[in-house]
PDB file of N, CA and C in Angstrom:
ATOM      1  N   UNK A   1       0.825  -1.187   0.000  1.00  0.00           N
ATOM      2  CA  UNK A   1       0.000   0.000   0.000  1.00  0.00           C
ATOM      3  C   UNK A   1       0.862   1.240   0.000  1.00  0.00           C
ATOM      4  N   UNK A   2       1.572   1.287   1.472  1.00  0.00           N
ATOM      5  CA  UNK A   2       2.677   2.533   1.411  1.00  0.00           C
ATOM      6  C   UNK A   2       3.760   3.217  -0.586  1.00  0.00           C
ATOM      7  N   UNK A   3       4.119   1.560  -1.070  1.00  0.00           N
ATOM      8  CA  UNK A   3       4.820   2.092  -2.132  1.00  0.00           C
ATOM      9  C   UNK A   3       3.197   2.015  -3.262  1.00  0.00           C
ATOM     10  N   UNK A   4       2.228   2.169  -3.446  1.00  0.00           N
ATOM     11  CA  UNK A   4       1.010   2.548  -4.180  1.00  0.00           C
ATOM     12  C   UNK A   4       1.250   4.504  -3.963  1.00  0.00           C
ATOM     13  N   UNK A   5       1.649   4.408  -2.978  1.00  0.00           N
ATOM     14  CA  UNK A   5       1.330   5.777  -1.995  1.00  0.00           C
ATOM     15  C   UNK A   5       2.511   6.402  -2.426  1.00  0.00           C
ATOM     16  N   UNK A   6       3.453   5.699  -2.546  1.00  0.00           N
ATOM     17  CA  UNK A   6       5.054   6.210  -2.747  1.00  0.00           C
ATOM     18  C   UNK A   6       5.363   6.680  -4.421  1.00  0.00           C
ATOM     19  N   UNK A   7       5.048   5.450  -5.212  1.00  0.00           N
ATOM     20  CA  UNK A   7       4.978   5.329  -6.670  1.00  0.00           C
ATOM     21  C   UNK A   7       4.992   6.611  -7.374  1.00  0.00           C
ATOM     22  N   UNK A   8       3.557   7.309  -7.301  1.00  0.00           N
ATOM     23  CA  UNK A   8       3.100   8.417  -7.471  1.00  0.00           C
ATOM     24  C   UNK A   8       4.390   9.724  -7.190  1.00  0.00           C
ATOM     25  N   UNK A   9       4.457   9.636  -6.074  1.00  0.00           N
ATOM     26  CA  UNK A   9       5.602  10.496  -5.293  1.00  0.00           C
ATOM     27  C   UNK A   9       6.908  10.543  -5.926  1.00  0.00           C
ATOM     28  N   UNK A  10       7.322   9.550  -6.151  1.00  0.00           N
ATOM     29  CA  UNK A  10       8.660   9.138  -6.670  1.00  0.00           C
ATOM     30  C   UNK A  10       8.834   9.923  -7.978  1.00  0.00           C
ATOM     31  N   UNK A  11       7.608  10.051  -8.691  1.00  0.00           N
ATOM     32  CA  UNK A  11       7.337  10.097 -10.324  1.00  0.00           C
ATOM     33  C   UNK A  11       7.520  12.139  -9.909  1.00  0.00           C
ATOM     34  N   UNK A  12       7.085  12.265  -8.988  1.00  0.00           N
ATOM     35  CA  UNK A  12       7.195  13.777  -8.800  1.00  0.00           C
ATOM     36  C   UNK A  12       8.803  14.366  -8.182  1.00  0.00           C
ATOM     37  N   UNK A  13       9.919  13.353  -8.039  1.00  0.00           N
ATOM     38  CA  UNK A  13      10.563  13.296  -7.520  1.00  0.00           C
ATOM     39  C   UNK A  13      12.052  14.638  -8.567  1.00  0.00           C
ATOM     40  N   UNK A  14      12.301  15.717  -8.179  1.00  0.00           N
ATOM     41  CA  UNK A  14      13.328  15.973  -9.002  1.00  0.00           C
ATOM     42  C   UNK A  14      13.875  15.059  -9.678  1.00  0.00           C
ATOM     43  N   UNK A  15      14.518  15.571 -11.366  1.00  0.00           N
ATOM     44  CA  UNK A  15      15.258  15.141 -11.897  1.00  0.00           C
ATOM     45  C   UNK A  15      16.447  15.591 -12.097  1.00  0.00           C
ATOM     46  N   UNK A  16      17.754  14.705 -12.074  1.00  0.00           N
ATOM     47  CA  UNK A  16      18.624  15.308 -12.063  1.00  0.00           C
ATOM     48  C   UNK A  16      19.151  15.641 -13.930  1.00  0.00           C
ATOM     49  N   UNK A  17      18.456  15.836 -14.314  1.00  0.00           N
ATOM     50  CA  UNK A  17      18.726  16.399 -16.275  1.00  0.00           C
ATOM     51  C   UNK A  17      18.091  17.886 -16.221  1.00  0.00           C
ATOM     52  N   UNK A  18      18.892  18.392 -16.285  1.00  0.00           N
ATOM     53  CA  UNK A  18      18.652  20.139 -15.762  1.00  0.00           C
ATOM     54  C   UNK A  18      17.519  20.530 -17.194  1.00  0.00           C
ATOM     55  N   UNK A  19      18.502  19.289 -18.189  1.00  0.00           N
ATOM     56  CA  UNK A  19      17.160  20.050 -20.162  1.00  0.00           C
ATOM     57  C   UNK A  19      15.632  19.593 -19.276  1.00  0.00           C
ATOM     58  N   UNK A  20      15.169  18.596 -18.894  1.00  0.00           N
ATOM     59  CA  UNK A  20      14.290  18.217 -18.835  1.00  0.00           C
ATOM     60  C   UNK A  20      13.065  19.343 -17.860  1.00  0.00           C
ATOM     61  N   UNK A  21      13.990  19.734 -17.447  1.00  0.00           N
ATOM     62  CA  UNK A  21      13.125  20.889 -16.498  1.00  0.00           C
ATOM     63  C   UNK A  21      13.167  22.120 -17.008  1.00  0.00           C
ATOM     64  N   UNK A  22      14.137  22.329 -18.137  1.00  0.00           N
ATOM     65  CA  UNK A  22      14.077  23.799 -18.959  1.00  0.00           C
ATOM     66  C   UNK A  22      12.826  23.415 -20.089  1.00  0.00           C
ATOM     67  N   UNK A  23      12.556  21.955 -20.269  1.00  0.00           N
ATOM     68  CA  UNK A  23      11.747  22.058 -21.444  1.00  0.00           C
ATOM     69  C   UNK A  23      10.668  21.894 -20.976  1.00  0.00           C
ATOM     70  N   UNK A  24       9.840  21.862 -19.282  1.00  0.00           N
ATOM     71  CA  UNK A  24       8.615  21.136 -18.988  1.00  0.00           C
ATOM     72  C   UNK A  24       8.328  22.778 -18.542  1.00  0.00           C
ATOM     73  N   UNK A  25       6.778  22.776 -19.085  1.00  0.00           N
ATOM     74  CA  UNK A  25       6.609  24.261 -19.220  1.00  0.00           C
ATOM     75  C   UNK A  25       5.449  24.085 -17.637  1.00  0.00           C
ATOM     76  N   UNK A  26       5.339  25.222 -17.215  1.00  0.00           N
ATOM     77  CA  UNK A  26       4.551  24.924 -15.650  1.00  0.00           C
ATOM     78  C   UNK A  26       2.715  24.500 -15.815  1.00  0.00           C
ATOM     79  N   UNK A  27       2.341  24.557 -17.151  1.00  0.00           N
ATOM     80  CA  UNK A  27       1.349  23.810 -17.490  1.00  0.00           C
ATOM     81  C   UNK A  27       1.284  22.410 -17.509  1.00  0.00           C
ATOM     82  N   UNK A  28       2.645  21.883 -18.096  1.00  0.00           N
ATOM     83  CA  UNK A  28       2.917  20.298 -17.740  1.00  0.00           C
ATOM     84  C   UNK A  28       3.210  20.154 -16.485  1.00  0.00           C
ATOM     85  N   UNK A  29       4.053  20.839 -15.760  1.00  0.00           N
ATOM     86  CA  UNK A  29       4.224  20.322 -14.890  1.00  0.00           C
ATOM     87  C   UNK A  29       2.782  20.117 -13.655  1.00  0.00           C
ATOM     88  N   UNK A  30       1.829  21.081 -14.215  1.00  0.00           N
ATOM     89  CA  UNK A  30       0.641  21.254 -13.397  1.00  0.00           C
ATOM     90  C   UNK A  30      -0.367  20.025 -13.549  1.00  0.00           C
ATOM     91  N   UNK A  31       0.026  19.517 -15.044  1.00  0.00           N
ATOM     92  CA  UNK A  31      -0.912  18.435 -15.353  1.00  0.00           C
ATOM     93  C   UNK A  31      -0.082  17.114 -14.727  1.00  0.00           C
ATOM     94  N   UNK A  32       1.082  16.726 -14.923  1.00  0.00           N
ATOM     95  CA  UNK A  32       1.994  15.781 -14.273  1.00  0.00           C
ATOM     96  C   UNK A  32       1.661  15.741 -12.773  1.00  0.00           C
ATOM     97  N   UNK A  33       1.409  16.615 -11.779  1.00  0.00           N
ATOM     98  CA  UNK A  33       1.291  16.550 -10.716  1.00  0.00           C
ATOM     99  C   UNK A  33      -0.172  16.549 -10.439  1.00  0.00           C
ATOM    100  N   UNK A  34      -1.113  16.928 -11.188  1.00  0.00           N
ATOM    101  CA  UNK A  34      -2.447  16.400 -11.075  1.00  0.00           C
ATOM    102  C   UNK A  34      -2.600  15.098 -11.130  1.00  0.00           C
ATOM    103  N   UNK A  35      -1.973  14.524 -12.612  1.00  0.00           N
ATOM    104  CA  UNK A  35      -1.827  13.035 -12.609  1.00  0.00           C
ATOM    105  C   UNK A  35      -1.415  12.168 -11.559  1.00  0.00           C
ATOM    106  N   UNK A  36      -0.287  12.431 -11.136  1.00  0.00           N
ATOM    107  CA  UNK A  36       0.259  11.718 -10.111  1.00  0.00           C
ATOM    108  C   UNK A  36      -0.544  11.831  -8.936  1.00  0.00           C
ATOM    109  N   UNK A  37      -1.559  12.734  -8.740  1.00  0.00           N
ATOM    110  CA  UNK A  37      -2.091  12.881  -7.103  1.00  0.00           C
ATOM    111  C   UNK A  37      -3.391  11.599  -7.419  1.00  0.00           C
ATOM    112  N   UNK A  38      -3.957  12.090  -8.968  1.00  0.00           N
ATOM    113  CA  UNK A  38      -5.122  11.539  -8.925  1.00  0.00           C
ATOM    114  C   UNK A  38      -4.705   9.774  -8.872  1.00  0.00           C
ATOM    115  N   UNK A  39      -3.622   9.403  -9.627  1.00  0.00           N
ATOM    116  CA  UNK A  39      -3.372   7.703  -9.165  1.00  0.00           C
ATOM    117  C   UNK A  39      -3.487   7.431  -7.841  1.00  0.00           C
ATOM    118  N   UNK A  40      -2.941   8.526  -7.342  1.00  0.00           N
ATOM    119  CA  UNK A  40      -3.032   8.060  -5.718  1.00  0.00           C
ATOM    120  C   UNK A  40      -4.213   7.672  -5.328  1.00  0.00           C
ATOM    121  N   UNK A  41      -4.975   8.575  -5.570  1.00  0.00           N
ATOM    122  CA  UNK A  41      -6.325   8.600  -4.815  1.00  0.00           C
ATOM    123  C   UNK A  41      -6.986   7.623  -5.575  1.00  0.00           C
ATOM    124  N   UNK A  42      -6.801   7.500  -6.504  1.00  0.00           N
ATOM    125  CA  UNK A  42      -7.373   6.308  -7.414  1.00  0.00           C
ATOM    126  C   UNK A  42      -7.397   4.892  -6.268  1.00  0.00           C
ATOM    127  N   UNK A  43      -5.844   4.604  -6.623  1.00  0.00           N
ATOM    128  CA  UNK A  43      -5.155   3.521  -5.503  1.00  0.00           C
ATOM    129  C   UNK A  43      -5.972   3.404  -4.196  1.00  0.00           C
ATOM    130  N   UNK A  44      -5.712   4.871  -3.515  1.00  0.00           N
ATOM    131  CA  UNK A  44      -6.757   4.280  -2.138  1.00  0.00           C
ATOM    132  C   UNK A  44      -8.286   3.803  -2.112  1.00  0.00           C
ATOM    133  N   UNK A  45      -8.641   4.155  -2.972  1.00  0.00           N
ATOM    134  CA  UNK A  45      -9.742   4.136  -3.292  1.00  0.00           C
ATOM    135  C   UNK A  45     -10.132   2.762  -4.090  1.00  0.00           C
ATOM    136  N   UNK A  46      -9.225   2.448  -4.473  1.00  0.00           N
ATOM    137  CA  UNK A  46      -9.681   0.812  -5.025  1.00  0.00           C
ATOM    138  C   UNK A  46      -8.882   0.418  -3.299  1.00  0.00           C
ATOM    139  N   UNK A  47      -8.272   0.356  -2.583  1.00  0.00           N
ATOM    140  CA  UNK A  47      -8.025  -0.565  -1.849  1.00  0.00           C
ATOM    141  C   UNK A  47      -9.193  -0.734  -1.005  1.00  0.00           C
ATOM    142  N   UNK A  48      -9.751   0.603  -0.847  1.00  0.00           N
ATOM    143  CA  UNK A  48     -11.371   0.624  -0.372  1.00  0.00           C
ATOM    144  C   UNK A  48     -12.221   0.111  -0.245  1.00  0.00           C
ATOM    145  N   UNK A  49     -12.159   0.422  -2.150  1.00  0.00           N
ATOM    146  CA  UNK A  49     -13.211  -0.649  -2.539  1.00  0.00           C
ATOM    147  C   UNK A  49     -13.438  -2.114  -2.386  1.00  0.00           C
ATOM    148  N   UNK A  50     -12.022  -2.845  -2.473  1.00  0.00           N
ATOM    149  CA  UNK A  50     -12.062  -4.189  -2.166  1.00  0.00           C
ATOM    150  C   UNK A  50     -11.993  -4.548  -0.705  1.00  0.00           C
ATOM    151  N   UNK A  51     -11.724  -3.775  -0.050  1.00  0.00           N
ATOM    152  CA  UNK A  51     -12.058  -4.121   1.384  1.00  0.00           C
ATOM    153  C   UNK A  51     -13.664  -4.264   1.876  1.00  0.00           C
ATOM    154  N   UNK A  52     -14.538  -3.026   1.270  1.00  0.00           N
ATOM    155  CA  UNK A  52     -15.899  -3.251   1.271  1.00  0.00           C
ATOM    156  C   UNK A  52     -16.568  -4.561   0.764  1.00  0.00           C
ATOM    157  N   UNK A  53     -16.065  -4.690  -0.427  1.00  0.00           N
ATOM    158  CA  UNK A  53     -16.587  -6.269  -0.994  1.00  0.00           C
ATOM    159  C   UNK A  53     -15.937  -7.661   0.060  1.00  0.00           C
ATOM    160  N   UNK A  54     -14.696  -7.295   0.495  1.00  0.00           N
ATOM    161  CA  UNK A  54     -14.591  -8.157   1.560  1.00  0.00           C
ATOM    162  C   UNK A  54     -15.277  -8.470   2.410  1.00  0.00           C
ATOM    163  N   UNK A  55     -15.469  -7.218   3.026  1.00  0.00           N
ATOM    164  CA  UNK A  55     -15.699  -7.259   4.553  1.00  0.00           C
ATOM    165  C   UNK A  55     -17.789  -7.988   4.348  1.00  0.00           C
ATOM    166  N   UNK A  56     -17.862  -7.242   2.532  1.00  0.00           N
ATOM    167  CA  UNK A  56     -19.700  -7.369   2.703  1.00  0.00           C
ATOM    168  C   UNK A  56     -19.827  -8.968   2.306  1.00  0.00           C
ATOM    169  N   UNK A  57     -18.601  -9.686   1.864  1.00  0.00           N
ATOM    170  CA  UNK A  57     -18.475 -11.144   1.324  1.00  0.00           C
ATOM    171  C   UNK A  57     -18.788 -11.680   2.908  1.00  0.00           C
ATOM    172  N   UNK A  58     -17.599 -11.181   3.872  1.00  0.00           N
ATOM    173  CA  UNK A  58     -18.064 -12.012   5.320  1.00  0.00           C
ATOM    174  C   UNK A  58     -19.282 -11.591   5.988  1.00  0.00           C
ATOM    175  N   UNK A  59     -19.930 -10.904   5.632  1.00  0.00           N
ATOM    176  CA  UNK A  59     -20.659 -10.517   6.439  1.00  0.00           C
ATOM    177  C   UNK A  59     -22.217 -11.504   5.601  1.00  0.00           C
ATOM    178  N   UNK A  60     -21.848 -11.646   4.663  1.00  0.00           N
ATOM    179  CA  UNK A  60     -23.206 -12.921   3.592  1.00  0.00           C
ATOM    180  C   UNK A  60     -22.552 -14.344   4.200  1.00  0.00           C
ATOM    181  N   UNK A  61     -21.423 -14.286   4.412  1.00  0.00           N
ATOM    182  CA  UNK A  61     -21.093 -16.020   4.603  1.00  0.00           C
ATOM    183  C   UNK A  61     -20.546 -16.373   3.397  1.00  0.00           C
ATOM    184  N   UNK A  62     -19.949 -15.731   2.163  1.00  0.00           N
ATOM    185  CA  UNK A  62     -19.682 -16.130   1.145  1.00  0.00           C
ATOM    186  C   UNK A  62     -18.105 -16.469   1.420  1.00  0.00           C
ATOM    187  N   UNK A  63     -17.271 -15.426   2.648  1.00  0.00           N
ATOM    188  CA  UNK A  63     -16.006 -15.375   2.647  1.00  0.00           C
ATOM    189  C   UNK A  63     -15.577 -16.467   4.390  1.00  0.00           C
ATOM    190  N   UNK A  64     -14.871 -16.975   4.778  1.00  0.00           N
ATOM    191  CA  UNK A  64     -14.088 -17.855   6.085  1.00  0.00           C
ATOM    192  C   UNK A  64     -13.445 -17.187   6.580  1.00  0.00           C
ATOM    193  N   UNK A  65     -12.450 -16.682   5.531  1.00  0.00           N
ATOM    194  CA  UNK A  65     -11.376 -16.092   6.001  1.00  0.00           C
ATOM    195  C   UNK A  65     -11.146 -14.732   6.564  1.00  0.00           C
ATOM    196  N   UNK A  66     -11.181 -14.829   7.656  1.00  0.00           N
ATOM    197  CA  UNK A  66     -11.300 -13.399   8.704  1.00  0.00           C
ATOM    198  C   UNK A  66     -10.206 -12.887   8.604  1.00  0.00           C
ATOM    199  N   UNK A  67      -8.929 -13.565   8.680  1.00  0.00           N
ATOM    200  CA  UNK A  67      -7.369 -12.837   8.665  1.00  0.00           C
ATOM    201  C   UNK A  67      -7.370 -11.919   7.171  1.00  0.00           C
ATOM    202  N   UNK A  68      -7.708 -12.015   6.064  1.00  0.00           N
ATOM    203  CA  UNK A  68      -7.703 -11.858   5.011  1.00  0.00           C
ATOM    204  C   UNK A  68      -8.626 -10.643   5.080  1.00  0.00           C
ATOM    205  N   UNK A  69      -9.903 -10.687   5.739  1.00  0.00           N
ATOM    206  CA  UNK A  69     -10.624  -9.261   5.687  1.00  0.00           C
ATOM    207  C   UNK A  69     -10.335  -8.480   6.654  1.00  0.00           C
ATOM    208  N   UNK A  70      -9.825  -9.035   7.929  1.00  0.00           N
ATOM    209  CA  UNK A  70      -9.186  -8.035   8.439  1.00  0.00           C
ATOM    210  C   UNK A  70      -7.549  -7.211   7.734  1.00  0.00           C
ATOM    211  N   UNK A  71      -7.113  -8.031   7.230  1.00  0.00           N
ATOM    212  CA  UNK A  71      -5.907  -7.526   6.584  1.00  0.00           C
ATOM    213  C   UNK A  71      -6.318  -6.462   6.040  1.00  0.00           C
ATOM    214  N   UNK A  72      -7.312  -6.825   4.671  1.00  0.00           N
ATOM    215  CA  UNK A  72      -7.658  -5.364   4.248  1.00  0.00           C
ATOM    216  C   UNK A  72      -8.509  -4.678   4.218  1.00  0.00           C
ATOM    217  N   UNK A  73      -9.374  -4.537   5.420  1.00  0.00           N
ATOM    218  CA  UNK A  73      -9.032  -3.527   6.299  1.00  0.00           C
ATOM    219  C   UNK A  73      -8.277  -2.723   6.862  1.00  0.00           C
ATOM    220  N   UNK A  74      -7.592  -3.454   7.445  1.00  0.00           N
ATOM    221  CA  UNK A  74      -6.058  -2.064   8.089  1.00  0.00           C
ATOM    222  C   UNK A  74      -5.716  -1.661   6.973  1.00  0.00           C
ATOM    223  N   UNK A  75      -5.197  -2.320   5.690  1.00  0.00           N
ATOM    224  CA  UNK A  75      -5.195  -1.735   4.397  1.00  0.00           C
ATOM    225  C   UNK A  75      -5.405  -0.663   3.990  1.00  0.00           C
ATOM    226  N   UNK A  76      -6.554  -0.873   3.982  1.00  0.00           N
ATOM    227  CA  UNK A  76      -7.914   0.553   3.833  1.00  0.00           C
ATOM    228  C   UNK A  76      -7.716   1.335   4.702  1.00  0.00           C
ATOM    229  N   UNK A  77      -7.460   0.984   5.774  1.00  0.00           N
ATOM    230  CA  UNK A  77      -7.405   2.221   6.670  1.00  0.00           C
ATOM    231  C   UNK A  77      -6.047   2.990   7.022  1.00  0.00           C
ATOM    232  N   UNK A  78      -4.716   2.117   6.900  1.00  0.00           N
ATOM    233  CA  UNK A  78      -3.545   2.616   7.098  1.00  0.00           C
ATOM    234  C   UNK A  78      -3.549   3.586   5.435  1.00  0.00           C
ATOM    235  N   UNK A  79      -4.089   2.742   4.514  1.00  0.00           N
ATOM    236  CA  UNK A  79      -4.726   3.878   3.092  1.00  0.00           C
ATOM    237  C   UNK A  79      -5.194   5.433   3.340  1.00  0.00           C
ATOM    238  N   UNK A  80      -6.100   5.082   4.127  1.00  0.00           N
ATOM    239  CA  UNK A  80      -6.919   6.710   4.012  1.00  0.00           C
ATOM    240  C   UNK A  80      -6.285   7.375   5.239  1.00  0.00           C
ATOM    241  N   UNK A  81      -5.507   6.874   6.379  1.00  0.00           N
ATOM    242  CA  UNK A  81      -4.914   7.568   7.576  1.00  0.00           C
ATOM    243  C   UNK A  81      -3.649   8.567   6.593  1.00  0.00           C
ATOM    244  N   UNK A  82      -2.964   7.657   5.498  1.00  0.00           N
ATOM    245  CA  UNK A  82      -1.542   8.343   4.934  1.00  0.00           C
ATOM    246  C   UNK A  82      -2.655   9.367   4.124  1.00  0.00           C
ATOM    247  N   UNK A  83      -3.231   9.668   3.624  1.00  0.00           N
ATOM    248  CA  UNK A  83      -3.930  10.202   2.662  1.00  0.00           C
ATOM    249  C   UNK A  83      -4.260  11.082   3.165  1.00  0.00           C
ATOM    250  N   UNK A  84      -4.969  11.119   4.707  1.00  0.00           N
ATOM    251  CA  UNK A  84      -5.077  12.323   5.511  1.00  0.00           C
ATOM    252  C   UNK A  84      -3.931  13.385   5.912  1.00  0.00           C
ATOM    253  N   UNK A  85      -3.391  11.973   6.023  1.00  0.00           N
ATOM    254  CA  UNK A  85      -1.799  12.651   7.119  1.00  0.00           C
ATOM    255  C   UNK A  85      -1.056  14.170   5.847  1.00  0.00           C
ATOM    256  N   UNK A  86      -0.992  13.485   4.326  1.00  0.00           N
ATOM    257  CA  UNK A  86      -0.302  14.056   3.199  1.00  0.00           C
ATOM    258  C   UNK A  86      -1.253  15.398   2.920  1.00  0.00           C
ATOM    259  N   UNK A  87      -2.735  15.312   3.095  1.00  0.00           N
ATOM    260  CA  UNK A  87      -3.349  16.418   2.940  1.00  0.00           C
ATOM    261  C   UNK A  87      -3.496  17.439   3.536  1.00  0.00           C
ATOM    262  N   UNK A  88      -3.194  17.175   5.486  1.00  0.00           N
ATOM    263  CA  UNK A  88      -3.119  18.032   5.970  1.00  0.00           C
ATOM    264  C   UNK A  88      -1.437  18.999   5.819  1.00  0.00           C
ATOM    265  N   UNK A  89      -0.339  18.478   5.718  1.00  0.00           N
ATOM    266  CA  UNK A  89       0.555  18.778   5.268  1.00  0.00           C
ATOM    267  C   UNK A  89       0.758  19.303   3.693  1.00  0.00           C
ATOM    268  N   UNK A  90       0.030  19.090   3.123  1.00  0.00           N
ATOM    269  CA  UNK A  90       0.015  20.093   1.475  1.00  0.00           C
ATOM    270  C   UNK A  90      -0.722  21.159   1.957  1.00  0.00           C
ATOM    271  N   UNK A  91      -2.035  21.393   2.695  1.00  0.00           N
ATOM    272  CA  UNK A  91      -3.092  22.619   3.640  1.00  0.00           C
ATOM    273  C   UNK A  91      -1.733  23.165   4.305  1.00  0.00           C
ATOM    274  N   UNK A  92      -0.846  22.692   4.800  1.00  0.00           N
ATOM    275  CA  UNK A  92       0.013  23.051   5.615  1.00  0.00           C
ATOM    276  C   UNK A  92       1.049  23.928   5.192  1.00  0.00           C
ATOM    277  N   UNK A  93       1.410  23.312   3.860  1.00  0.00           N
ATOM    278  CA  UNK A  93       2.712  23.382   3.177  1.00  0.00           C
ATOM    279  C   UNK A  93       1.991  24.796   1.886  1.00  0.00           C
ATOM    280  N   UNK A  94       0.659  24.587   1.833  1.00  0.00           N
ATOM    281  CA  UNK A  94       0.036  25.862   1.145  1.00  0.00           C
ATOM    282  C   UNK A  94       0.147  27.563   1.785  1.00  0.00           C
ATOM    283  N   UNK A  95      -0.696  26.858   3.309  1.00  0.00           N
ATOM    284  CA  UNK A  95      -0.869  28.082   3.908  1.00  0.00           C
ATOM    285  C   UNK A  95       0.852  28.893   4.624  1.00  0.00           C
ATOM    286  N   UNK A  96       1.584  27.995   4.580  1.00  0.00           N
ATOM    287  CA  UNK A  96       3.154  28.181   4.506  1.00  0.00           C
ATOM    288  C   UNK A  96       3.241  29.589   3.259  1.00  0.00           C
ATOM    289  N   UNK A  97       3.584  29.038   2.196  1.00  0.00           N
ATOM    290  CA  UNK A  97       4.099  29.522   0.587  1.00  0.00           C
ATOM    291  C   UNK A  97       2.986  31.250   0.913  1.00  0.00           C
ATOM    292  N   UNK A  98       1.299  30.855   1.153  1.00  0.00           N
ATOM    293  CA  UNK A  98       0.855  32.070   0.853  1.00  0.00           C
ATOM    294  C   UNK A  98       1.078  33.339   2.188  1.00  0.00           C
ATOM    295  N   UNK A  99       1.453  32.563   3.133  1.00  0.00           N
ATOM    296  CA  UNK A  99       1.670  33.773   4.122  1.00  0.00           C
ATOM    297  C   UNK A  99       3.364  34.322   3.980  1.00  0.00           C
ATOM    298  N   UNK A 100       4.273  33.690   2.904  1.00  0.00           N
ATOM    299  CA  UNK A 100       4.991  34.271   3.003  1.00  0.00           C
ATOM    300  C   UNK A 100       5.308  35.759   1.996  1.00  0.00           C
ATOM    301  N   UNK A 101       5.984  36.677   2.598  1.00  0.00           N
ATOM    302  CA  UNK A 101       5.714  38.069   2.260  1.00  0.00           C
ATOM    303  C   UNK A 101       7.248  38.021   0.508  1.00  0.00           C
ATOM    304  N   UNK A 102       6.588  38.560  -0.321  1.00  0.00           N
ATOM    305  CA  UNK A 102       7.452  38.300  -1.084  1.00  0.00           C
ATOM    306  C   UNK A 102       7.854  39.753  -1.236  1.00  0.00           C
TER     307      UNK A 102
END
């Protein structure tokens, strides 16, 4: 889950080819970093999803295996805890950039 979470990140990660950043104009780079947020959320959001079909499989009797829906569960939830944790820190890392006096 964490490298689902990471993947994305990595892809936003400086490059060290100095052309590559003279030629990415701040429209790409705006769409590149849209992209990369929205996989994320994509990602948590399917881990979500299959935890719901889990958890609604044991709850019909279709599923046994409890270790397996509890797994993802925490899944899902160590999912949407990092997801929180990263959003309040971009709110964070925003209200940073605009209070500073240029």
């Amino acid at each position: 889950m964490i490298q689902a979470i990471n993947q994305p990140l990595q892809q936003l990660s400086p490059t060290t080819d100095a052309q590559n950043k003279a030629n990415i104009s701040p429209g790409e780079a705006q769409e590149k970093f849209a992209s990369a947020l929205k996989n994320a959320i994509d990602k948590v959001n399917d881990v979500q999803i299959a935890s719901d079909k889990k958890t609604e499989a044991m709850a019909n009797g279709k599923v046994t295996d409890l270790h397996d829906v509890m797994i993802a569960a925490q899944k899902s939830n160590i999912a949407l805890e990092a997801t929180v944790q990263i959003q309040s820190k971009a709110v964070e890392a925003y209200k940073e950039v605009m209070s500073m006096q240029v």
